[in-house]
Protein backbone atom coordinates (compact mmCIF):
# COMPACT_ATOMS: atom_id res chain seq x y z
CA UNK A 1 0.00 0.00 0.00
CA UNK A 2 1.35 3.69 -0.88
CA UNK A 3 0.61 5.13 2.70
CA UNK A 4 1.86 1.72 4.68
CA UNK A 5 5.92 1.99 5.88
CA UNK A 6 7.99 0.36 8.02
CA UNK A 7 8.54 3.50 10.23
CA UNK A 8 7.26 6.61 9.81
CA UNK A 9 9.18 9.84 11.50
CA UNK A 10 7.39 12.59 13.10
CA UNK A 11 9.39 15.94 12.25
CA UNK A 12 11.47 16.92 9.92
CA UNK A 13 14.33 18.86 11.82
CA UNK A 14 18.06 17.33 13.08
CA UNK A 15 16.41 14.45 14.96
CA UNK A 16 14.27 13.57 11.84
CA UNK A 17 16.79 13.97 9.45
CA UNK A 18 19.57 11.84 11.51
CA UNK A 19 16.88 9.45 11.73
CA UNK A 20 16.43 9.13 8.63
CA UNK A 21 20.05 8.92 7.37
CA UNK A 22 20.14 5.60 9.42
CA UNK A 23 16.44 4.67 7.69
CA UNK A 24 18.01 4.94 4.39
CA UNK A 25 21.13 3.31 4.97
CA UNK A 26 19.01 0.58 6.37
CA UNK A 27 17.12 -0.09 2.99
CA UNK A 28 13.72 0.89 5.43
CA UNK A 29 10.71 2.41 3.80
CA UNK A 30 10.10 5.02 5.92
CA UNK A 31 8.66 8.66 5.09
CA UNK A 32 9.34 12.02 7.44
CA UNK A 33 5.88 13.69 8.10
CA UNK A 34 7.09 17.16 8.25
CA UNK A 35 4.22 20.02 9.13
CA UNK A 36 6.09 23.36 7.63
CA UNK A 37 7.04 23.67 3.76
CA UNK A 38 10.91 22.38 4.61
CA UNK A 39 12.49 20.06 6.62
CA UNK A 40 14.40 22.46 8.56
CA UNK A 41 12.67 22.18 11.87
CA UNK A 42 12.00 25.18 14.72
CA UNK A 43 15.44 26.87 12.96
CA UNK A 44 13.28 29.05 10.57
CA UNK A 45 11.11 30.35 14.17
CA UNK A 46 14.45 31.56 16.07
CA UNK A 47 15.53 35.21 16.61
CA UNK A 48 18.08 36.26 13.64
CA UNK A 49 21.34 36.76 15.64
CA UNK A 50 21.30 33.34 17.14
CA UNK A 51 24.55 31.24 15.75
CA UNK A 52 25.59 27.54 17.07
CA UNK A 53 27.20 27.75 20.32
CA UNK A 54 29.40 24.52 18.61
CA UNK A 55 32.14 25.66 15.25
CA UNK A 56 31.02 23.52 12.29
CA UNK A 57 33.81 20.97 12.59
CA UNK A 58 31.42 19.73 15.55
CA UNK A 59 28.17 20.97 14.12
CA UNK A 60 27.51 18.17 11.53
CA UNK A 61 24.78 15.48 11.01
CA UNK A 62 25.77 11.98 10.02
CA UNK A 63 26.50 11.48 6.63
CA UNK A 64 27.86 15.54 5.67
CA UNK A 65 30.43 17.65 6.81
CA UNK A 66 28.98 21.26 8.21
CA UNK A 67 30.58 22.96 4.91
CA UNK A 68 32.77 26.39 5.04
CA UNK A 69 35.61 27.52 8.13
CA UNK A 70 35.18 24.31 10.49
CA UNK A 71 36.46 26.70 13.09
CA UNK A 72 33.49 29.06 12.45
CA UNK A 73 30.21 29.45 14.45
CA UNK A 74 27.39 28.93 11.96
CA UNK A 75 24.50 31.29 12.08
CA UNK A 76 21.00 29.97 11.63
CA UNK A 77 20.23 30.73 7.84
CA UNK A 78 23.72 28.54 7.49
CA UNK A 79 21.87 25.80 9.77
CA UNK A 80 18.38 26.41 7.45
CA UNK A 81 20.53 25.89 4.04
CA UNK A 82 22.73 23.20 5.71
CA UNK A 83 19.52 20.97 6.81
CA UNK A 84 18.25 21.77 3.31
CA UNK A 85 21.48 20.37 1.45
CA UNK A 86 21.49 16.78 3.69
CA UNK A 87 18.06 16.12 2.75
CA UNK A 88 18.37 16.79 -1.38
CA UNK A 89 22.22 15.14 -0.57
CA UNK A 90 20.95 11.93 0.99
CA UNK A 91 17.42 12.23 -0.92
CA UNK A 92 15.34 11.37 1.95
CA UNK A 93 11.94 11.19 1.69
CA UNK A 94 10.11 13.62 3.49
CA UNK A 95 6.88 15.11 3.14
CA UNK A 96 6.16 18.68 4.12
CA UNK A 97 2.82 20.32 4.93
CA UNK A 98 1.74 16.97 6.93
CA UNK A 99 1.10 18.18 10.57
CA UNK A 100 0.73 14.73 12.67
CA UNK A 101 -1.98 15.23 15.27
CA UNK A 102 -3.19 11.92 16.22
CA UNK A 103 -0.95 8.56 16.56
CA UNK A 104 -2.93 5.68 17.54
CA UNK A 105 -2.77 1.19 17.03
CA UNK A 106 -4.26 -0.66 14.63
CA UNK A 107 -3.78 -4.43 16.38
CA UNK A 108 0.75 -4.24 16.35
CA UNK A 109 0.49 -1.53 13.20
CA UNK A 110 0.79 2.29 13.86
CA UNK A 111 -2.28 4.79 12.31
CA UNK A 112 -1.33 8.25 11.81
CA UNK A 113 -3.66 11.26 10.90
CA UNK A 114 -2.38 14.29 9.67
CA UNK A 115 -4.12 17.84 10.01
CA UNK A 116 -5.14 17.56 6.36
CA UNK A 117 -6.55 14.30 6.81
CA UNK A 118 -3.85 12.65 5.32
CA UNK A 119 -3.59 8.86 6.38
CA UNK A 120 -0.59 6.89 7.05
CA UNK A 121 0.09 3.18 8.61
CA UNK A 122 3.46 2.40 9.71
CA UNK A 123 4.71 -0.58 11.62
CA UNK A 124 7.10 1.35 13.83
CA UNK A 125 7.42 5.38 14.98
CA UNK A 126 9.97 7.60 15.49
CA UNK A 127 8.53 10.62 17.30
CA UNK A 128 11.60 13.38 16.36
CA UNK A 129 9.72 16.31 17.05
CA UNK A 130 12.49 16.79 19.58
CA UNK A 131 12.85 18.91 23.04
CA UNK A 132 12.16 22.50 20.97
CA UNK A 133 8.35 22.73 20.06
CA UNK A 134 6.29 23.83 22.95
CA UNK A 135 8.14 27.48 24.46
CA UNK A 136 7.74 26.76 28.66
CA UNK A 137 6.36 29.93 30.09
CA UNK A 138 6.12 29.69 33.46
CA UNK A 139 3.10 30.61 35.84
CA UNK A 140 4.13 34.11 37.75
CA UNK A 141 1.30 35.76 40.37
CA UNK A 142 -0.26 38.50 38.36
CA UNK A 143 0.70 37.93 34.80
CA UNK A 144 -2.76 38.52 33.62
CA UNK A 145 -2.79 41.77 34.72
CA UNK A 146 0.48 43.15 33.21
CA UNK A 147 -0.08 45.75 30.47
CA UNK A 148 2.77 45.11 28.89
CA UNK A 149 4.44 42.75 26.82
CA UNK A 150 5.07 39.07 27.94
CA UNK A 151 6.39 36.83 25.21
CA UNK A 152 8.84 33.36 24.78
CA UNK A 153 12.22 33.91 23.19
CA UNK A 154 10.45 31.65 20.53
CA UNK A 155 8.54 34.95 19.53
CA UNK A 156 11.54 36.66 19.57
CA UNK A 157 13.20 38.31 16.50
CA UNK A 158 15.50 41.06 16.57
CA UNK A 159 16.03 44.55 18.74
CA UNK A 160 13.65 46.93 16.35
CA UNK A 161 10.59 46.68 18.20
CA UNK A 162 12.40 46.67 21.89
CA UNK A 163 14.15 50.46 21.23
CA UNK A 164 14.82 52.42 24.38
CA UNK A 165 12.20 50.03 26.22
CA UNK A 166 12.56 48.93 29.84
CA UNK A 167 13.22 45.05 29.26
CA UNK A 168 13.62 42.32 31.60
CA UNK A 169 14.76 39.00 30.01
CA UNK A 170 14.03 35.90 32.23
CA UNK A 171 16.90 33.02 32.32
CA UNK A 172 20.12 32.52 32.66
CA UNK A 173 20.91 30.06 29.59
CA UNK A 174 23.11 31.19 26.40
CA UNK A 175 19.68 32.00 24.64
CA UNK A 176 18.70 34.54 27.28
CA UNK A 177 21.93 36.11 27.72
CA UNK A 178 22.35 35.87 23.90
CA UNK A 179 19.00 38.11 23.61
CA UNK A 180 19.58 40.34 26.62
CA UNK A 181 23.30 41.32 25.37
CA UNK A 182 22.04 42.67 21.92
CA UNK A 183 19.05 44.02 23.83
CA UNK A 184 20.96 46.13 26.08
CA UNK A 185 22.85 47.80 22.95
CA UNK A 186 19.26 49.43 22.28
CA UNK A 187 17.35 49.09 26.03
CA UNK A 188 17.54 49.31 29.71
CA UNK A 189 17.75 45.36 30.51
CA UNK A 190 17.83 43.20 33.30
CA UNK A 191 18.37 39.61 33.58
CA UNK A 192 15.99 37.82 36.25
CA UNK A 193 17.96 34.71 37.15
CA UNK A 194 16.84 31.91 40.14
CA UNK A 195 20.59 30.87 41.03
CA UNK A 196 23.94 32.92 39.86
CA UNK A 197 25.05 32.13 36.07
CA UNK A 198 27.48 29.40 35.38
CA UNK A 199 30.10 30.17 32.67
CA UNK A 200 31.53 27.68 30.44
CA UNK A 201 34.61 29.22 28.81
CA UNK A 202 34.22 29.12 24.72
CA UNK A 203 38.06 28.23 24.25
CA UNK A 204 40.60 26.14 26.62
CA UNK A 205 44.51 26.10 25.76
CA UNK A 206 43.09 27.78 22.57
CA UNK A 207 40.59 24.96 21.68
CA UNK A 208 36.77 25.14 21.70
CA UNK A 209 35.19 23.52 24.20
CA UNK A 210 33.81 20.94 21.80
CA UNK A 211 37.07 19.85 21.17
CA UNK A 212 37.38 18.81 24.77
CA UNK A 213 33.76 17.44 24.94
CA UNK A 214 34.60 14.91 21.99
CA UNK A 215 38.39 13.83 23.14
CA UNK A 216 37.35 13.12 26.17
CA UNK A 217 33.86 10.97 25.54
CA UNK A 218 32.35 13.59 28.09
CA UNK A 219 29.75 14.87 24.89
CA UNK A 220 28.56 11.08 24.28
CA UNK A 221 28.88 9.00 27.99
CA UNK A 222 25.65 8.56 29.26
CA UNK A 223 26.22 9.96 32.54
CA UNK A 224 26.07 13.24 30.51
CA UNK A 225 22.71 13.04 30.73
CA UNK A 226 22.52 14.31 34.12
CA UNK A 227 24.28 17.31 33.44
CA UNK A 228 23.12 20.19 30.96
CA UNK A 229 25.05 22.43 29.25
CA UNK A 230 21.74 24.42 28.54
CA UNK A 231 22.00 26.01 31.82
CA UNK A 232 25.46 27.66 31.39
CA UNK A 233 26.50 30.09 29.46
CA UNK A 234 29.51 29.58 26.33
CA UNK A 235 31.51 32.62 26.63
CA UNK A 236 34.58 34.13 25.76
CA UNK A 237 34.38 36.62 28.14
CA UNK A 238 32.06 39.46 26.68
CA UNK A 239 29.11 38.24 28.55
CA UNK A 240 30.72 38.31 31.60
CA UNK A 241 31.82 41.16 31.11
CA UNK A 242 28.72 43.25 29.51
CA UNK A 243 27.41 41.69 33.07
CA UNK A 244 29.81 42.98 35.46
CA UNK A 245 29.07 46.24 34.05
CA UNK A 246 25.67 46.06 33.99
CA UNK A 247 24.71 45.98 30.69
CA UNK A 248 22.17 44.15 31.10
CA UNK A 249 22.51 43.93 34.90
CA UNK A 250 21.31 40.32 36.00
CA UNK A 251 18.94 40.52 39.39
CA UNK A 252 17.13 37.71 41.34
CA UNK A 253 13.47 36.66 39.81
CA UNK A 254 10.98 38.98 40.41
CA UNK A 255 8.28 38.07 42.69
CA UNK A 256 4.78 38.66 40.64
CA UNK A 257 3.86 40.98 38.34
CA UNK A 258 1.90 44.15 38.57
CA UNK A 259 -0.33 46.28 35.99
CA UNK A 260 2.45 48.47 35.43
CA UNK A 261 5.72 46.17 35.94
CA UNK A 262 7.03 43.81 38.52
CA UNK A 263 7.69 43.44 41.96
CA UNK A 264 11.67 42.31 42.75
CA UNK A 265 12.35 40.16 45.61
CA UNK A 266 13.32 43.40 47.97
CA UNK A 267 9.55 44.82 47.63
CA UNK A 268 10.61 47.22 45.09
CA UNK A 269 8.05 47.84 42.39
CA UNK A 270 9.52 48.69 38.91
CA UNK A 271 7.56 49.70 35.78
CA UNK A 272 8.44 47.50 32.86
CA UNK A 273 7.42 47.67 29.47
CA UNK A 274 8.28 44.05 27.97
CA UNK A 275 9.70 40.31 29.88
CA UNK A 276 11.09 37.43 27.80
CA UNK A 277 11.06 34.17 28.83
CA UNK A 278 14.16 32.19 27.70
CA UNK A 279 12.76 29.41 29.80
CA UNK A 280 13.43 26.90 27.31
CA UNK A 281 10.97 23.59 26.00
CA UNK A 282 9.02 21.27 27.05
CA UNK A 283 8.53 17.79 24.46
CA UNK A 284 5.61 18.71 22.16
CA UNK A 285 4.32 15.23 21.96
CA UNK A 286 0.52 16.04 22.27
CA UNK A 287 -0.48 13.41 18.76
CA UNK A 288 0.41 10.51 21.00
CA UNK A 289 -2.10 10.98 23.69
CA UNK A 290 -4.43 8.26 21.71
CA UNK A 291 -1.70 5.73 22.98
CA UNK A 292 -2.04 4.52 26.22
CA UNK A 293 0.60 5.63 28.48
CA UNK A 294 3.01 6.53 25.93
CA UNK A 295 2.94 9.99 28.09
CA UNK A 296 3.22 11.22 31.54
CA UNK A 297 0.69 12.90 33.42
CA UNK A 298 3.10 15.72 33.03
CA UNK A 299 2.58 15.29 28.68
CA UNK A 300 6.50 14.59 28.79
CA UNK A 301 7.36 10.49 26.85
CA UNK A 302 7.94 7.84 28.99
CA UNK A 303 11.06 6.36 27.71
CA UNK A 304 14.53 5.12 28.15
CA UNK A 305 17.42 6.00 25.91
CA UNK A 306 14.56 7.16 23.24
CA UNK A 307 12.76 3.98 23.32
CA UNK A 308 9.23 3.82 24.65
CA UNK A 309 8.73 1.52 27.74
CA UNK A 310 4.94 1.25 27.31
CA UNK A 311 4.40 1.56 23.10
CA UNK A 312 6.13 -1.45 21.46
CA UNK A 313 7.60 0.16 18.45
CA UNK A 314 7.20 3.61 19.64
CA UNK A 315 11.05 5.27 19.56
CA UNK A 316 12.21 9.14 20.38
CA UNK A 317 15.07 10.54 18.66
CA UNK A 318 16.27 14.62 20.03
CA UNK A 319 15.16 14.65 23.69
CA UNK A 320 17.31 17.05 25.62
CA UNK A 321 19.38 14.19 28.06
CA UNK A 322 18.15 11.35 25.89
CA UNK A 323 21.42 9.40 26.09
CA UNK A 324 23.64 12.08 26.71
CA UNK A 325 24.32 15.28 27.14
CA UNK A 326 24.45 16.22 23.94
CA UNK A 327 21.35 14.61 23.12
CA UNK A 328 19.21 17.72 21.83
CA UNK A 329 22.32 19.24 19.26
CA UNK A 330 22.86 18.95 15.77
CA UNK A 331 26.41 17.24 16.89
CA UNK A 332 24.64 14.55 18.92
CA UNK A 333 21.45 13.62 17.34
CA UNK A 334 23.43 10.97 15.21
CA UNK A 335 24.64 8.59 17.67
CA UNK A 336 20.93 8.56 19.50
CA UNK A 337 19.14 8.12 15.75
CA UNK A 338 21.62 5.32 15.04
CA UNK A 339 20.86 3.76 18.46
CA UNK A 340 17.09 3.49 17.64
CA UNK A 341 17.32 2.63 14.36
CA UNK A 342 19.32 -0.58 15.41
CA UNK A 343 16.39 -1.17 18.30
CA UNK A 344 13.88 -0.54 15.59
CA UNK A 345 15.12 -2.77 12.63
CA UNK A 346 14.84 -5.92 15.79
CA UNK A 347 11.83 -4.94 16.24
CA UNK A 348 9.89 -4.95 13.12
CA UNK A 349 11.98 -8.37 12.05
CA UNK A 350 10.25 -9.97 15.17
């Protein structure tokens, strides 16, 4: 049958595409559902200055080298036409404009419904919709009743519509210090942190970080996934040092929100015009709720190294921590696709 596979992947960004890489090598019939027009995943959504905090010599998916300076930092249009190049250079089959909503069992097979009604049956899934779908904003006493502007750094675009604005950017990852360093170039900013900001330097004895991460097995050894680099910040020093002198300042949380602004931890109200959460993701994995238990009560997968422990034949592929801690990247999607490809292909021979 034209709509029946032998797994069928759920998103089309770095989690998809690695997955698929494996797919093809594996002589699978397989088809990415992808629900934009390209298979470039959230990378089109993100604010224009953001680059990879990894160079492109550790930046690649399996199969093709991250092309120009392998020492250089590759902005996100790079990542867009890079993600665009794999999938014409490996010609996997993906299908864009297919937004999954519902995933339930047919007896052992899989039955997939798309938002266009599109039908698929599969005998195994790969749900690569990854750790970066669904912005977490989280619940602060009075937000309601703010006048101003409250948005996710998922919404967030460039300085233009900030100018001379009071801004407080919430988080202390490299995406909100990222965002509140270009901000303060054009605002009055403020980080609102929970705990003081940890600073990974970018370069050690003159070699990224990444170099380190990979000689050492600490990017890839499953105790990684305990550890996040998410919450620190890469830096060569200008962060820390736009910090120290306050621009942007960095403050504890604020306590709730008023009409007007906030109210910081001392009792000090402060008029504010916008706040933006870089609070990072939560798993966007809302089309399996027709399977039983394949989700928490908390709507996060229940899983084990990205395979499902209640779905036979249900697999993840780009969870932050999956298998390691570099789970979630470009640079460490590979190893976890080829993982569950290897699970899957025992699986569907059974």
């Amino acid at each position: 049958m034209e709509n029946t596979f032998d797994c069928i992947v759920i998103g089309g960004g770095q989690a998809g595409l690695a997955s698929a890489y494996y797919l093809t090598k594996n002589g699978l019939k397989y088809i990415i559902l992808e629900a934009s027009d390209q298979a470039t995943g959230s990378w089109p959504k993100y604010y224009e200055s953001l680059t990879l905090f990894s160079p492109a010599k550790y930046s690649s998916l399996p199969g093709l080298q991250f092309p120009g300076d392998p020492n250089h930092y590759p902005t996100k249009d790079e990542v867009i036409s890079y993600f665009n190049e794999y999938t014409k250079y490996h010609k996997l089959n993906v299908r864009t404009g297919e937004k999954v909503t519902k995933v339930s069992k047919n007896g052992k097979d899989f039955v997939i419904v798309t938002e266009k009604g599109s039908v698929f049956n599969s005998k195994a899934i790969i749900a690569g919709t990854g750790a970066f779908s669904y912005p977490n904003i989280p619940a602060i006493d009075g937000s309601e009743d703010f006048k101003g502007k409250i948005i996710h750094s998922s919404a967030y675009k460039n300085v233009e519509e900030f100018n001379n604005q009071r801004v407080i950017v919430v988080g202390g990852g490299n995406s909100a210090i990222q965002i509140a360093y270009e901000l303060a170039k054009v605002s009055i900013v403020s980080l609102a942190i929970r705990k003081p900001i940890s600073y990974i330097p970018q370069r050690v004895l003159g070699k990224d970080i990444h170099f380190w991460l990979k000689v050492t097995g600490i990017d890839t050894l499953p105790y990684g996934r305990r550890f996040s680099m998410n919450t620190s910040v890469m830096d060569t020093g200008i962060y820390k040092t736009a910090i120290l002198n306050n621009r942007p300042d960095s403050r504890l949380m604020f306590a709730n929100y008023t009409e007007e602004g906030v109210v910081w931890v001392d009792g000090r109200e402060e008029k504010v015009d916008s706040v933006i959460y870089a609070t990072g993701y939560k798993p966007n994995v809302s089309y399996l709720t027709p399977l039983k238990d394949a989700i928490n009560q908390s709507a996060y997968p229940v899983q084990t190294k990205g395979i499902s422990t209640t779905v036979d034949g249900l697999y993840y592929v780009g969870l932050s921590g999956q298998r390691s801690l570099s789970s979630a990247t470009i640079r460490g999607v590979g190893s976890d696709a080829k993982y569950v490809v290897k699970h899957l292909i025992k699986y569907i021979k059974v």
